[in-house]
Protein backbone atom coordinates (compact mmCIF):
# COMPACT_ATOMS: atom_id res chain seq x y z
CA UNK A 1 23.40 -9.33 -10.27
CA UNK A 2 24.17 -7.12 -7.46
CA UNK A 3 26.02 -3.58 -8.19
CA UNK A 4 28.08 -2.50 -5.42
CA UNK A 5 27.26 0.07 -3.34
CA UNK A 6 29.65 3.28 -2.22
CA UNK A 7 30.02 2.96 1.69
CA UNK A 8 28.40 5.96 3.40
CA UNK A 9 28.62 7.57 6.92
CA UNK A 10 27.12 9.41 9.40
CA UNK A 11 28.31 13.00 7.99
CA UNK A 12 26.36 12.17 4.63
CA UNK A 13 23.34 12.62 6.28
CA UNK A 14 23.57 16.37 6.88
CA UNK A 15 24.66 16.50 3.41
CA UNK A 16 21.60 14.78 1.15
CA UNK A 17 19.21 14.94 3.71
CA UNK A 18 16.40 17.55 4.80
CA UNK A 19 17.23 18.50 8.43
CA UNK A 20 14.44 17.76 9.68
CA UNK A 21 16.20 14.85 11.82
CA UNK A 22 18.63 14.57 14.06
CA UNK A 23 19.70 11.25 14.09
CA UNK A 24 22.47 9.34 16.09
CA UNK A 25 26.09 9.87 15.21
CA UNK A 26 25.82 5.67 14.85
CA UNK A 27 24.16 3.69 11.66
CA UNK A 28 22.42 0.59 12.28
CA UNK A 29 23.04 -1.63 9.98
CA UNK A 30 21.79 -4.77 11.11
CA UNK A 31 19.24 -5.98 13.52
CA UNK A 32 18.03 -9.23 15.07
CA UNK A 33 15.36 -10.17 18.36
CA UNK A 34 16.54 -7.06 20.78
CA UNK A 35 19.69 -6.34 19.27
CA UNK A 36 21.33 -4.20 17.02
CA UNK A 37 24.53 -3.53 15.61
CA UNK A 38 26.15 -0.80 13.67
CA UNK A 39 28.54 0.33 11.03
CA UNK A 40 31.45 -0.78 13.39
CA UNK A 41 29.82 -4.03 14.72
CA UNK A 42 28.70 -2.34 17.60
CA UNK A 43 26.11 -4.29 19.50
CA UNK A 44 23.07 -2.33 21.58
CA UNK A 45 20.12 -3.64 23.05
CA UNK A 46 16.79 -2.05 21.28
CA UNK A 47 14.46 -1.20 24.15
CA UNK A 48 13.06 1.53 21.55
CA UNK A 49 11.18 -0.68 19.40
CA UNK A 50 11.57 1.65 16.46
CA UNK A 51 10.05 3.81 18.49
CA UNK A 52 6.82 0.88 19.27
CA UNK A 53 6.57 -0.39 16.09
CA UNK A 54 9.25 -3.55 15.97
CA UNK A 55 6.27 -5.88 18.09
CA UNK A 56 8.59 -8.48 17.18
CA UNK A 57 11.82 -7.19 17.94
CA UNK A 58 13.99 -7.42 14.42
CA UNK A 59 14.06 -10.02 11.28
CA UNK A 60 11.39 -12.27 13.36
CA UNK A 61 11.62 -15.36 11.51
CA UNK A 62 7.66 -15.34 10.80
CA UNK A 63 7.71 -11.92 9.50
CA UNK A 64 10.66 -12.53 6.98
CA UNK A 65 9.07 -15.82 6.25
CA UNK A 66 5.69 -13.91 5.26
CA UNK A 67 7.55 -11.04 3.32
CA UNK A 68 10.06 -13.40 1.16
CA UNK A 69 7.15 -15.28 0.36
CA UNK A 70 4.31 -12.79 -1.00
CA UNK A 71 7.92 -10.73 -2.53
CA UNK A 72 8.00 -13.91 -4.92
CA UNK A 73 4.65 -13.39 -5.45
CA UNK A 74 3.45 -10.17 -5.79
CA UNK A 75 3.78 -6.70 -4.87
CA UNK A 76 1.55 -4.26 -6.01
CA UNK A 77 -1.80 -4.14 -8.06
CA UNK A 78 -3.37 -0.98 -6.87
CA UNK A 79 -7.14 -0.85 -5.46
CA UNK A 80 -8.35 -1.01 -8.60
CA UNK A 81 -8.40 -4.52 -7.63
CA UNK A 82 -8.21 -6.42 -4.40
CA UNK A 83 -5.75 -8.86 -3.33
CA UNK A 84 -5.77 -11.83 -0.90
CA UNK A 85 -3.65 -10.81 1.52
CA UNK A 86 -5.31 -7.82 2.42
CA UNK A 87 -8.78 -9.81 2.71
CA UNK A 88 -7.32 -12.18 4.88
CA UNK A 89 -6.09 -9.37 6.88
CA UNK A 90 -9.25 -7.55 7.47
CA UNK A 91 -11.26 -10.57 7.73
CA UNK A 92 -8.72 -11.44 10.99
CA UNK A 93 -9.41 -7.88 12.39
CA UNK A 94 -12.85 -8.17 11.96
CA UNK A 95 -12.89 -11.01 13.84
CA UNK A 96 -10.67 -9.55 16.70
CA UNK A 97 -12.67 -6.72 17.50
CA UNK A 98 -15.72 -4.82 17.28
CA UNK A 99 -14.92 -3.54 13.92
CA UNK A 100 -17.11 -4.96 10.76
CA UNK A 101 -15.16 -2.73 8.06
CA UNK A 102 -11.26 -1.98 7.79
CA UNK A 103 -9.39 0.89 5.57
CA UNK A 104 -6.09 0.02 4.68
CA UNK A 105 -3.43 2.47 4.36
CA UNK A 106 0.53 3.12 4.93
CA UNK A 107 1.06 5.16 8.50
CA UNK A 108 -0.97 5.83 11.57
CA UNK A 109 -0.91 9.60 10.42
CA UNK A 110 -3.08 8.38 7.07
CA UNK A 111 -5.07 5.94 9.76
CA UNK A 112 -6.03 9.11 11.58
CA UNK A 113 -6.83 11.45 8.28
CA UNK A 114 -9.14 8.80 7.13
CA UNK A 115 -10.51 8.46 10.88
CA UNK A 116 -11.38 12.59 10.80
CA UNK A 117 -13.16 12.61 7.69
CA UNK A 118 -14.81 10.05 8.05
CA UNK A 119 -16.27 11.38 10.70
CA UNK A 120 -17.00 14.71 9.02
CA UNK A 121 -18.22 12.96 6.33
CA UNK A 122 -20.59 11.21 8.49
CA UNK A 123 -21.97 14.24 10.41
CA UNK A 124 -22.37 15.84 7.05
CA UNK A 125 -24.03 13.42 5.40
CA UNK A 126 -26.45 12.95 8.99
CA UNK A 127 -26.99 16.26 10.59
CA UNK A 128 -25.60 18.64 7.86
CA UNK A 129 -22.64 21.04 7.34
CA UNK A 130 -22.88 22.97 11.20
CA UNK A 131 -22.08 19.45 12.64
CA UNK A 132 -18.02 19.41 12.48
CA UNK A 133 -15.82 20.20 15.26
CA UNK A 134 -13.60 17.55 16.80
CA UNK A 135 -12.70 17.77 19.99
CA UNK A 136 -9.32 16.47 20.92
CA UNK A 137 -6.84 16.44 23.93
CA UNK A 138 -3.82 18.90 24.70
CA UNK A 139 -0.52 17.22 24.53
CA UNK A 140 -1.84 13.90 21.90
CA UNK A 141 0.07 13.27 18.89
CA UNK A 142 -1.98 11.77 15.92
CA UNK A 143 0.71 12.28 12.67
CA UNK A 144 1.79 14.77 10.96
CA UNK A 145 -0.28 15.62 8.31
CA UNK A 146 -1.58 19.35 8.21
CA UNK A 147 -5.27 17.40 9.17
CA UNK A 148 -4.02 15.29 12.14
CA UNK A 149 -0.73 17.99 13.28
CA UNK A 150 -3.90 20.84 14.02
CA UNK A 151 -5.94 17.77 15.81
CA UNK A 152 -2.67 16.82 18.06
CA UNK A 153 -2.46 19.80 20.30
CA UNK A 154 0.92 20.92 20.11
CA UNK A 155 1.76 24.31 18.72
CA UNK A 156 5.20 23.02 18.47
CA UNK A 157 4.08 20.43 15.42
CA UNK A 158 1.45 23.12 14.05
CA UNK A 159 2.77 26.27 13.77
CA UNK A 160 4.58 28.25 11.77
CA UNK A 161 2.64 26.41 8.39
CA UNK A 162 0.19 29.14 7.75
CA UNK A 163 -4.17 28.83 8.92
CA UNK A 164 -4.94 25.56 10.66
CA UNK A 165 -7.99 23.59 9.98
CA UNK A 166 -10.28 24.93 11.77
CA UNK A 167 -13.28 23.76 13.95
CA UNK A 168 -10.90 21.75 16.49
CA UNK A 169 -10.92 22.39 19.86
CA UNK A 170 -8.68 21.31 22.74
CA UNK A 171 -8.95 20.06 26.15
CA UNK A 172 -7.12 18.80 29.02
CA UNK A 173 -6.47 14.49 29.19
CA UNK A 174 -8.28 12.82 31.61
CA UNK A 175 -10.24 15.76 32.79
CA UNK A 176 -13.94 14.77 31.84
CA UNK A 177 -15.29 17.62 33.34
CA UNK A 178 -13.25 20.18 30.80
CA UNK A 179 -14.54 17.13 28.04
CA UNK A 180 -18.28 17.67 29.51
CA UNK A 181 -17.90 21.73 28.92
CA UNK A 182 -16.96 21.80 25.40
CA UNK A 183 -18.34 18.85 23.31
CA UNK A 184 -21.62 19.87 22.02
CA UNK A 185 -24.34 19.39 19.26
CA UNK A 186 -21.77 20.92 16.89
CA UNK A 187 -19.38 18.24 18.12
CA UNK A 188 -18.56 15.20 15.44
CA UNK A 189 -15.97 13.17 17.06
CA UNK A 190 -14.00 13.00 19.99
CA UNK A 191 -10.49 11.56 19.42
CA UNK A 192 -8.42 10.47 22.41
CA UNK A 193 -5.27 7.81 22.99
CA UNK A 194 -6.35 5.15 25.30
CA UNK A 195 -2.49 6.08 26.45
CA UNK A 196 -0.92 8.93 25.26
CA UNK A 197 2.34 7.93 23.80
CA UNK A 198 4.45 11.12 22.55
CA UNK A 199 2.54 13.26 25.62
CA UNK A 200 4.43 11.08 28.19
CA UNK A 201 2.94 7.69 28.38
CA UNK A 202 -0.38 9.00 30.35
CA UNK A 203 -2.73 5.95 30.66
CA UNK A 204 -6.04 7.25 30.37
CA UNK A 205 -8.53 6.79 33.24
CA UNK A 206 -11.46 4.89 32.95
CA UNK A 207 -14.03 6.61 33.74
CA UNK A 208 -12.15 9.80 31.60
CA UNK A 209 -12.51 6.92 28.76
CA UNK A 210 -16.04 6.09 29.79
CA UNK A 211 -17.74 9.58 30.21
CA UNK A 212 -16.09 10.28 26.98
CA UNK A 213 -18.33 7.59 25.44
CA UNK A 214 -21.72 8.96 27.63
CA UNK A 215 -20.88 12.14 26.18
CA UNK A 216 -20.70 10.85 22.47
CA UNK A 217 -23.60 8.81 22.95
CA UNK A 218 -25.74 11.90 24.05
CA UNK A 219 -24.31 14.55 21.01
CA UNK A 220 -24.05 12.11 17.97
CA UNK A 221 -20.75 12.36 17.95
CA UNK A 222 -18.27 9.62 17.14
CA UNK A 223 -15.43 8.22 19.43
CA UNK A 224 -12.34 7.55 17.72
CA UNK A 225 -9.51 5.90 19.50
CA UNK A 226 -5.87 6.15 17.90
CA UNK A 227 -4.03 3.34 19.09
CA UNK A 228 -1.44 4.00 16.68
CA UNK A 229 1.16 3.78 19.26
CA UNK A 230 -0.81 1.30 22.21
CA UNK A 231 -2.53 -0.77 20.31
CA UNK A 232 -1.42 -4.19 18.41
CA UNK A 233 -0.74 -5.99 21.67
CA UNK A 234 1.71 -3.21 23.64
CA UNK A 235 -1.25 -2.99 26.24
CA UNK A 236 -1.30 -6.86 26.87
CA UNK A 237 -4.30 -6.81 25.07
CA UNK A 238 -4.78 -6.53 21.10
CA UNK A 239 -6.50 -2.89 21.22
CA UNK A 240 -5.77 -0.81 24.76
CA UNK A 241 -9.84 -0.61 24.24
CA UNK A 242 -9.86 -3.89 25.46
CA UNK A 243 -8.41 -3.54 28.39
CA UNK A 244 -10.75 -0.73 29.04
CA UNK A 245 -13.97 -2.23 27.86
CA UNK A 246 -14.94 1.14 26.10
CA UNK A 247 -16.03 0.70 22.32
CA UNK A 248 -15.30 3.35 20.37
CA UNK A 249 -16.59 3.82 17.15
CA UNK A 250 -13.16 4.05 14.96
CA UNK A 251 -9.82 2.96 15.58
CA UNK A 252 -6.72 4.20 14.08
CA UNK A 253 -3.67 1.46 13.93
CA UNK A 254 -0.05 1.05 12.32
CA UNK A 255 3.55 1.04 14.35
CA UNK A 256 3.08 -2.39 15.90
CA UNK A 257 0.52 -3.53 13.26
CA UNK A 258 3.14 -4.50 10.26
CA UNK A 259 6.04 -5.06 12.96
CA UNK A 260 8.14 -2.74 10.96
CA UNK A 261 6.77 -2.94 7.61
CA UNK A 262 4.79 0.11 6.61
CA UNK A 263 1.16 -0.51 6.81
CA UNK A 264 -2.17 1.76 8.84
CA UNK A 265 -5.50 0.50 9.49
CA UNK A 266 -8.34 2.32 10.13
CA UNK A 267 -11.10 0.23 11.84
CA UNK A 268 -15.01 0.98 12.30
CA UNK A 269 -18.65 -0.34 11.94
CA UNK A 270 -20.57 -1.21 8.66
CA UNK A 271 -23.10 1.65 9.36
CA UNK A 272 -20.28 3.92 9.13
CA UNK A 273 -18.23 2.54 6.83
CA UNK A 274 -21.53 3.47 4.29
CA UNK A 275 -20.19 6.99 4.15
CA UNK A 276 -17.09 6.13 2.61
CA UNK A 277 -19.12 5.46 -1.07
CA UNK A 278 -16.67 4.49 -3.92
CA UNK A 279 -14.77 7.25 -4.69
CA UNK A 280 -15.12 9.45 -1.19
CA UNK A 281 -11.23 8.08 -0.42
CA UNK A 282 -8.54 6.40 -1.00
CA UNK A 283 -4.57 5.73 -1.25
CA UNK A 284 -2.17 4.72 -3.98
CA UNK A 285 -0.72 1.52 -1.71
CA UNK A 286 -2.81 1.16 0.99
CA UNK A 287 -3.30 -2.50 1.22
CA UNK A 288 -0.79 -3.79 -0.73
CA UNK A 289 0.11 -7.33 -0.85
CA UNK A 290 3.51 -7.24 0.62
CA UNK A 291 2.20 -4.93 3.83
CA UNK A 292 -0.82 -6.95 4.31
CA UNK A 293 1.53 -10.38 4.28
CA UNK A 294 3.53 -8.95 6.93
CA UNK A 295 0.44 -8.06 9.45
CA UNK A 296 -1.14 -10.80 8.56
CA UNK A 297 2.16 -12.33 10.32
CA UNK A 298 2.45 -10.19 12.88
CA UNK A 299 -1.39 -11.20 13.93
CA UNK A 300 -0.91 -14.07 14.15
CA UNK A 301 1.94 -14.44 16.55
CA UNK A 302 0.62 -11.98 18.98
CA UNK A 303 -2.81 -13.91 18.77
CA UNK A 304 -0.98 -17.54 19.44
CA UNK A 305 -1.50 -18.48 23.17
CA UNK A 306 1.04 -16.93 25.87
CA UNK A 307 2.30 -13.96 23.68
CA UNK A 308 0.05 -11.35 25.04
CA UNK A 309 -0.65 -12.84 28.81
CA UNK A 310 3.72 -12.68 28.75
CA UNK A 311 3.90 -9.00 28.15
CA UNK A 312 2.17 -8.20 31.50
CA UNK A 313 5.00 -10.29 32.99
CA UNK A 314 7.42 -8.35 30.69
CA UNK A 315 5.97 -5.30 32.38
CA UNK A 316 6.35 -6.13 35.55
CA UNK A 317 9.78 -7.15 35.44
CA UNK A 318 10.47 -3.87 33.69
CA UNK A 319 8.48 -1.22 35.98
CA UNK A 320 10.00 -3.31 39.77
CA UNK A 321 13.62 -2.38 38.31
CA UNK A 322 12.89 1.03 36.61
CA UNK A 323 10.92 2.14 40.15
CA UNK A 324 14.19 0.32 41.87
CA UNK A 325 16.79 2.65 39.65
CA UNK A 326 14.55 5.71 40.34
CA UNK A 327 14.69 5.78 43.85
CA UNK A 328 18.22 4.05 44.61
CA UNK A 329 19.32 7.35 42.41
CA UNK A 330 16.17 9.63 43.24
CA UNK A 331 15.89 10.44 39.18
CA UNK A 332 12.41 9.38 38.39
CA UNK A 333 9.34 10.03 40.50
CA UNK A 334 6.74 7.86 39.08
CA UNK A 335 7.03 5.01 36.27
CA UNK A 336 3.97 4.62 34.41
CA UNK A 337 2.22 3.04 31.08
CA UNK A 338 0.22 -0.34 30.09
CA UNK A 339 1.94 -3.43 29.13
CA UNK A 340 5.11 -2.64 27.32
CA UNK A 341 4.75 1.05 26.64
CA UNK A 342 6.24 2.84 29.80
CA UNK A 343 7.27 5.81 31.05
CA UNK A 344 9.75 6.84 33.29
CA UNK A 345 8.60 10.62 35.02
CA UNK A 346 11.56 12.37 35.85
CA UNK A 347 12.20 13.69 38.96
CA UNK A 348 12.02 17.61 40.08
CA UNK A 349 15.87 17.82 39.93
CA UNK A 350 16.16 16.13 36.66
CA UNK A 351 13.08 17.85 35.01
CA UNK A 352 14.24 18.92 31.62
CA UNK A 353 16.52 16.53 31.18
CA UNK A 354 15.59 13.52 29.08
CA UNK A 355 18.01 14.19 26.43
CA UNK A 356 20.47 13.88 29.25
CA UNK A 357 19.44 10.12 29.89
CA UNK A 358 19.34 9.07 26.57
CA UNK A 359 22.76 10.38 25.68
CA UNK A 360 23.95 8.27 29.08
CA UNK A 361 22.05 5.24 27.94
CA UNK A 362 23.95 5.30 24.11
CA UNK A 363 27.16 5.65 25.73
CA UNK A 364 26.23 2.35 27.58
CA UNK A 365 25.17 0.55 24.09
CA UNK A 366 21.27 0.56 24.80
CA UNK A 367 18.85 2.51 23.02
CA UNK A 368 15.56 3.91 24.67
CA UNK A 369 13.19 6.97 23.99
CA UNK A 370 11.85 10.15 25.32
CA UNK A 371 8.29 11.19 25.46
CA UNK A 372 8.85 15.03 25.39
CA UNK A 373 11.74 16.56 27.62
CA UNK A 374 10.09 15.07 31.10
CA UNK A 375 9.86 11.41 30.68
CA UNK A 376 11.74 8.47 29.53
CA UNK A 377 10.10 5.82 27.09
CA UNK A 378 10.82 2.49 26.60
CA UNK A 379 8.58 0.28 24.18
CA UNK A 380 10.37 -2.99 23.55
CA UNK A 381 9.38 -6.04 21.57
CA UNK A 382 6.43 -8.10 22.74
CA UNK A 383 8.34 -10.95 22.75
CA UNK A 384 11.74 -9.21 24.01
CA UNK A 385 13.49 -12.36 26.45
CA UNK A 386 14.38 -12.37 29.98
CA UNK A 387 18.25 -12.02 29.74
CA UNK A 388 18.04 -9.12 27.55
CA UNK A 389 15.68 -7.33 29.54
CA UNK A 390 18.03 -7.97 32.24
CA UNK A 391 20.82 -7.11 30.26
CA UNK A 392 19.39 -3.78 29.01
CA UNK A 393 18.40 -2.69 32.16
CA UNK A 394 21.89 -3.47 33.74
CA UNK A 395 23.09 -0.83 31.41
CA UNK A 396 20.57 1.53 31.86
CA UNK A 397 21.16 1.32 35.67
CA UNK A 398 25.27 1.83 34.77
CA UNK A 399 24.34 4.75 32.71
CA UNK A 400 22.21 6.21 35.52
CA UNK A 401 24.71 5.94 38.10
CA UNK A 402 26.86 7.27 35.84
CA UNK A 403 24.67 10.48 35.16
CA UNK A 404 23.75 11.00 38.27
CA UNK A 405 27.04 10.58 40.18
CA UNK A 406 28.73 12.99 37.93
């Protein structure tokens, strides 16, 4: 029995919801590969990804498959017990990377929390309680938590919400030398993005990536790596570490990793895992059935042969264009980013101005992303197609001409 449901609009957001959003004057409503419609059967192509976490693009048949099936099945026993999706889960990250242990929870922000104690917890238990400072970059984003908002490095997240944790310290990305300066004996874990994602879509360097494992090695201290936004294929490889060939010691995963379904992951070793002892942590519905189901889906398409090597294709096609638009109308000066997470630098004369392009790209039915006021993001499906890449970009290229020629 279904029970009808009052329509609702746009308007009835400002009145039931907390304003901490400002979303689109447009409702999606439905959603399927790169395309979206709304409310009014509008159509858009979805270069946003959900902002990178639709791997899959929308309602991939594998993914609805895998949820339909465990929803007949079951939902939710807590962690007072375990269930077999989430073992089958772990037991295919285990195998996929360096990781021998995997924490389950429900968004890259818990990923990271667990990810920072953990680390405490192991420098604690180790070296005692003087051993506790993490050092992180300016400009990261790692969730939103009051934990993870004082790690990011942007007052703009942090303050105004009384004392911040405190033993964090900050540094330039990619400068190794500023990294050399501050991490020290007191030092417990240095957290980077392989790319930062909200910061601008700044591929780390490798030796920045590599000194900042040296420098680890040499103070104790644990590297954690959120891949929250580049990891689960976006980089053309499973974990951006990969495509380095830096191990860290922890990774921090969700976005891509349930495809759209709410899930987190934080990955490490057995020797560390050891300091997580029954009862040290935990969540409510991390790991539950119908999550696990879903990435257990999502793995395995990006793992079957020609998904991953086709997203450095994908990239290609996208970046030749984007650089093509940028200097036909002189609006971006550099397009950067690893597989399918780019960005788009804006130019001196259109510094500032990001909200600009993405209000010129909805008018022309296409939905993209910033990465602060400075850069334009676009983090598509893995398995986004040919003609709608060409399709989207035809009407980003309108809506740039557009913008630009007034």
């Amino acid at each position: 029995m279904s029970v009808e449901q009052a329509p609702v609009h746009r308007a009835d957001f400002d009145q039931v919801m907390v304003p901490n959003y400002a979303p689109a004057a447009f409702i999606p409503v439905r959603g399927e590969g790169s395309r979206v419609w709304d409310q009014a059967g509008r159509e858009r192509v979805d270069f946003s990804g959900g902002i990178a976490v639709n791997v899959l693009g929308h309602c991939h048949p594998a993914l609805v498959n895998a949820l339909t099936e465990q929803g007949n099945k079951l939902w939710h026993v807590s962690n007072v017990f375990t269930n077999e999706p989430a073992l089958q889960l772990a037991k295919k990250l285990v195998d996929a990377t360096f990781a021998e242990r995997v924490f389950f929870c429900n968004s890259g922000a818990e990923a990271n929390e667990a990810a920072f104690k953990l680390a405490r917890r192991v420098a604690f238990d180790r070296y005692g309680e003087e051993k506790y400072e993490i050092v992180a970059a300016l400009n990261s984003f790692h969730g939103r938590t009051l934990f993870t908002v004082s790690v990011g490095g942007q007052p703009k997240y942090s303050d105004g919400f009384g004392p911040k944790i405190t033993g964090i310290r900050h540094v330039p990305f990619n400068d190794l030398e500023a990294l050399k300066a501050i991490v020290s004996d007191k030092t417990c874990a240095v957290v980077l993005e392989p790319v930062q994602g909200e910061g601008g879509v700044l591929p780390a360097d490798l030796a920045y990536l590599q000194g900042a494992r040296e420098l680890c090695n040499q103070h104790n201290a644990l590297l954690i790596f959120d891949e929250v936004q580049c990891g689960m294929g976006r980089s053309g490889h499973l974990f951006a570490y990969m495509h380095y060939g830096v191990i860290p010691d922890i990774v921090s995963s969700a976005k891509s990793l349930g495809g759209g379904f709410p899930i987190g992951a934080m990955l490490t070793t057995e020797a560390l895992a050891k300091h997580f002892p029954v009862g040290t942590h935990g969540t409510t519905y991390g790991g539950n059935p119908l999550a696990c189901a879903v990435a257990g889906a999502v793995f395995d398409v990006l793992t079957t042969p020609g998904v991953l090597e086709g997203v450095q294709a994908k990239h290609q096609k996208f970046k030749a264009r984007l650089e093509g638009i940028g200097q036909h109308y002189g609006i971006f000066s550099q397009v950067r980013g690893l597989g399918l997470l780019i960005g788009c630098v804006l130019s001196e004369a259109w510094k500032g101005k990001a909200r600009a392009v993405f209000d010129a790209a909805e008018q022309e039915n296409l939905m993209i992303l910033q990465a602060g006021p400075d850069v334009i993001r676009f983090a598509p499906s893995l398995v986004v197609e040919d003609a709608d890449i060409d399709e989207g970009l035809d009407r980003f290229e309108r809506a740039v001409a557009k913008l630009t020629q007034g």
